[in-house]
C-alpha atoms as a PDB file:
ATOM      1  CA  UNK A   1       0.000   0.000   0.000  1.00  0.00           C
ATOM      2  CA  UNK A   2       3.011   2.216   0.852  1.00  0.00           C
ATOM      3  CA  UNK A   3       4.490   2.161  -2.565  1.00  0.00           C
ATOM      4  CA  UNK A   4       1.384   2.767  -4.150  1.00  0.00           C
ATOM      5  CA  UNK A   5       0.585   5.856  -1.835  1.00  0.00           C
ATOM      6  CA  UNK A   6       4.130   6.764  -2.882  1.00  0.00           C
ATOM      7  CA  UNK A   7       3.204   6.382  -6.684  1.00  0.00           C
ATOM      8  CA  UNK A   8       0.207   8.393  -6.134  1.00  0.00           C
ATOM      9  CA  UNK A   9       1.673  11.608  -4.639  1.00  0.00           C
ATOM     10  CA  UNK A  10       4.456  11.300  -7.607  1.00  0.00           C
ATOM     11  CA  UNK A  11       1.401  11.626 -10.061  1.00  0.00           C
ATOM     12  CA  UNK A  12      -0.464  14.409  -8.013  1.00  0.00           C
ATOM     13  CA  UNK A  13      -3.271  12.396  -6.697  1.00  0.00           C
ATOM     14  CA  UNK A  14      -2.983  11.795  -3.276  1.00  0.00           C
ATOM     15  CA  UNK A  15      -6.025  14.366  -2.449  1.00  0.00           C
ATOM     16  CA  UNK A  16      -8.932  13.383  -0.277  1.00  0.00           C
ATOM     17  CA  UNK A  17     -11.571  12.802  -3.425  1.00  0.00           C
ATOM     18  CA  UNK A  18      -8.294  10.618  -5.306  1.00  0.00           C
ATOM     19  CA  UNK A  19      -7.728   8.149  -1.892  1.00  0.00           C
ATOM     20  CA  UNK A  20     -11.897   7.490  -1.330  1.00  0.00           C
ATOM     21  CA  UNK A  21     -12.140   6.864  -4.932  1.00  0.00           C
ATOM     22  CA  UNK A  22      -9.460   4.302  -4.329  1.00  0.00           C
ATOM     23  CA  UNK A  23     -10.789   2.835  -1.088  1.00  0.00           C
ATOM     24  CA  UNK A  24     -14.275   2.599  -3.192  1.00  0.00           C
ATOM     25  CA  UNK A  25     -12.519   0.553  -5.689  1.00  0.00           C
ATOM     26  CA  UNK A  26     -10.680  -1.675  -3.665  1.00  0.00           C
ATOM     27  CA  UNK A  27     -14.176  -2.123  -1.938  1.00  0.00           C
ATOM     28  CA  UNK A  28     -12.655  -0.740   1.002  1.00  0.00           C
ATOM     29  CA  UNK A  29     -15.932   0.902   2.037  1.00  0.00           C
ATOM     30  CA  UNK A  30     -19.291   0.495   0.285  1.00  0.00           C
ATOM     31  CA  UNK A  31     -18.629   1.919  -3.540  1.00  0.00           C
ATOM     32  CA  UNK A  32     -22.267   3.002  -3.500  1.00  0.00           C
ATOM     33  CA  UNK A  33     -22.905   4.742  -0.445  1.00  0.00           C
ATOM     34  CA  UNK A  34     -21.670   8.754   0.027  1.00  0.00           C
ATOM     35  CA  UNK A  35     -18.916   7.700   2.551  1.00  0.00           C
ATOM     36  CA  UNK A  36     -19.420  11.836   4.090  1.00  0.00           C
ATOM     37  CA  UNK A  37     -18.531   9.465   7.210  1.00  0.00           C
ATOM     38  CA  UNK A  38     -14.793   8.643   5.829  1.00  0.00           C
ATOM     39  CA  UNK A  39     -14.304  12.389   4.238  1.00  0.00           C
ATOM     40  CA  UNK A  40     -14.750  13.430   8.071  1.00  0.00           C
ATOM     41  CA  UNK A  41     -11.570  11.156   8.934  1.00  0.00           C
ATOM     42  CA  UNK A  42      -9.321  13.281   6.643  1.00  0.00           C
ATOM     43  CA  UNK A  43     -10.545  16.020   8.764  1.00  0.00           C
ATOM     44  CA  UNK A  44      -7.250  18.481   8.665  1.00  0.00           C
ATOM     45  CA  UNK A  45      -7.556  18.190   4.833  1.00  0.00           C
ATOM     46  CA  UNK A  46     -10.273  19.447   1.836  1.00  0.00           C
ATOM     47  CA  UNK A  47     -10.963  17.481  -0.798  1.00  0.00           C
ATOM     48  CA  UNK A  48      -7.793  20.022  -2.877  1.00  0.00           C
ATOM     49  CA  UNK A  49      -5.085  19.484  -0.147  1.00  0.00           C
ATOM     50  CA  UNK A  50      -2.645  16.529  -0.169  1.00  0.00           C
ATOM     51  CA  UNK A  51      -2.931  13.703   2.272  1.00  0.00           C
ATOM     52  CA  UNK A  52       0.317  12.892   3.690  1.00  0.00           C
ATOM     53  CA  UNK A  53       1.034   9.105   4.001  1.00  0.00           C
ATOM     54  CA  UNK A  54       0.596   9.836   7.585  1.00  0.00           C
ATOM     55  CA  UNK A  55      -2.588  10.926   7.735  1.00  0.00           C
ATOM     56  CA  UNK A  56      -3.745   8.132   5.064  1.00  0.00           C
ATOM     57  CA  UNK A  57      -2.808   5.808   7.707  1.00  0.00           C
ATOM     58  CA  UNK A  58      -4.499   6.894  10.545  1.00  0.00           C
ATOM     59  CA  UNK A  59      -7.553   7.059   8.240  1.00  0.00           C
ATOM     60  CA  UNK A  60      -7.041   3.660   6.964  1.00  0.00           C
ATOM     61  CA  UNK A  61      -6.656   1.786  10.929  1.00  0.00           C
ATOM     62  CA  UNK A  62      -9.868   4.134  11.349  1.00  0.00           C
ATOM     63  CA  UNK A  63     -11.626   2.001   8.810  1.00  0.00           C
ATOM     64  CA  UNK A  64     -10.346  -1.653   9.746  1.00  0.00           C
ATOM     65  CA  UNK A  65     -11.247  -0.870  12.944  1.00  0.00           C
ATOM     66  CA  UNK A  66     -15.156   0.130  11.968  1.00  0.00           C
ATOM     67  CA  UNK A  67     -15.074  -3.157   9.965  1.00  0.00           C
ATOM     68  CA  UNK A  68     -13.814  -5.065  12.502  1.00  0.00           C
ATOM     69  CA  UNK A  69     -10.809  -5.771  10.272  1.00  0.00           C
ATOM     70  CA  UNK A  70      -6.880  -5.916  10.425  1.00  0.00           C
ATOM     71  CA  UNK A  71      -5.118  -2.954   9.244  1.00  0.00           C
ATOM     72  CA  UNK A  72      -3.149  -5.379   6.894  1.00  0.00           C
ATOM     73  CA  UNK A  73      -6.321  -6.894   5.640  1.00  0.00           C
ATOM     74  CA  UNK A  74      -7.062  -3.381   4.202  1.00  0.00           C
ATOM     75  CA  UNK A  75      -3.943  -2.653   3.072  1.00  0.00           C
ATOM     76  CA  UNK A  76      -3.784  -5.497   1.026  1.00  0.00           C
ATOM     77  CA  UNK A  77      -7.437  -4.540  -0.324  1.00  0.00           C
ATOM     78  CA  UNK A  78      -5.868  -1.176  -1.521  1.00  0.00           C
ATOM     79  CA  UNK A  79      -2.368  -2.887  -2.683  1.00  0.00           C
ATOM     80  CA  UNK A  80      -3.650  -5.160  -4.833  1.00  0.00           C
ATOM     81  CA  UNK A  81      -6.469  -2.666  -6.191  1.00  0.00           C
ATOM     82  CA  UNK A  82      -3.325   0.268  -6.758  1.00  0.00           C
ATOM     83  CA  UNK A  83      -2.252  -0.985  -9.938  1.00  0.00           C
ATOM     84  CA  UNK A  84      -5.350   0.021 -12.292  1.00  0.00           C
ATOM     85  CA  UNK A  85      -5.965   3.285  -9.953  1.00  0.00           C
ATOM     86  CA  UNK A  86      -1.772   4.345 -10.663  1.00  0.00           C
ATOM     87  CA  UNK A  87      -2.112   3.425 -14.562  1.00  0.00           C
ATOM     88  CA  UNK A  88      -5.814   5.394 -14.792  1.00  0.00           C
ATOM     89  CA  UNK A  89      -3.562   8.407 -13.375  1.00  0.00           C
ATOM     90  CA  UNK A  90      -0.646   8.164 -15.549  1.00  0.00           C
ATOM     91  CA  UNK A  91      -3.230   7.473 -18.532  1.00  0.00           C
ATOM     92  CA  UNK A  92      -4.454  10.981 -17.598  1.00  0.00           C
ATOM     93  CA  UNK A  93      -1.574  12.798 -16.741  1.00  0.00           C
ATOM     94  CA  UNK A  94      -0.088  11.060 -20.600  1.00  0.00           C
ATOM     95  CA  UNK A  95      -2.920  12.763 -22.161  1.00  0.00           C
ATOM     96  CA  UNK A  96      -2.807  16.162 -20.293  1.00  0.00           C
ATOM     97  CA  UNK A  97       1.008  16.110 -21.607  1.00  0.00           C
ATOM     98  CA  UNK A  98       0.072  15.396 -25.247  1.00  0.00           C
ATOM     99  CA  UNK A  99      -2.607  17.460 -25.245  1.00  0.00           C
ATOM    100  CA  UNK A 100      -0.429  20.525 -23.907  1.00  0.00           C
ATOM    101  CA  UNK A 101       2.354  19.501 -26.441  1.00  0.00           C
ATOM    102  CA  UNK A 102       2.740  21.944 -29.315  1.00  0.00           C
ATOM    103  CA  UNK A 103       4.156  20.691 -32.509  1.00  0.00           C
ATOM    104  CA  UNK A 104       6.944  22.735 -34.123  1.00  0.00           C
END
């Protein structure tokens, strides 16, 4: 989960709406319910400020805890979900850069 975190801030998306999209995903919490409850855990932060890997912690232990789960249970929900969340990013930030590209 760490490196994936890590791989996340290098592409720019470690903000609060980027990391609950990826908790819905890894059906972390429930995909289709408005999860206002874990946007309250990254209290210090708005949805446009970074989450430090810190804080993404606490939030995450927060969470096994509510499910009665293991932190490591979770984090292996997110790890193995990261891949496809870390390519949709660099698919994006790919086409941003062609997009802004200027031919000669």
């Amino acid at each position: 989960m760490e490196k994936a975190f890590k791989d996340l801030e290098k592409a720019g998306k470690n903000d609060v709406d980027n990391l609950i999209k990826w908790m819905k995903d890894s059906k972390v919490v429930d995909p289709a319910k408005d999860n206002e409850a874990i946007r309250k855990l990254f209290k210090e932060t708005d949805g446009k400020q970074k989450v430090e890997m810190k804080k993404f912690k606490e939030v995450v232990a927060q969470v096994a805890a509510e499910q009665k789960k293991t932190v490591d249970q979770v984090s292996q929900q997110l790890a193995a979900e990261a891949p496809k969340l870390i390519d949709a990013a660099k698919q994006g930030l790919n086409a941003i850069q062609g997009a802004l590209k200027i031919d000669k």
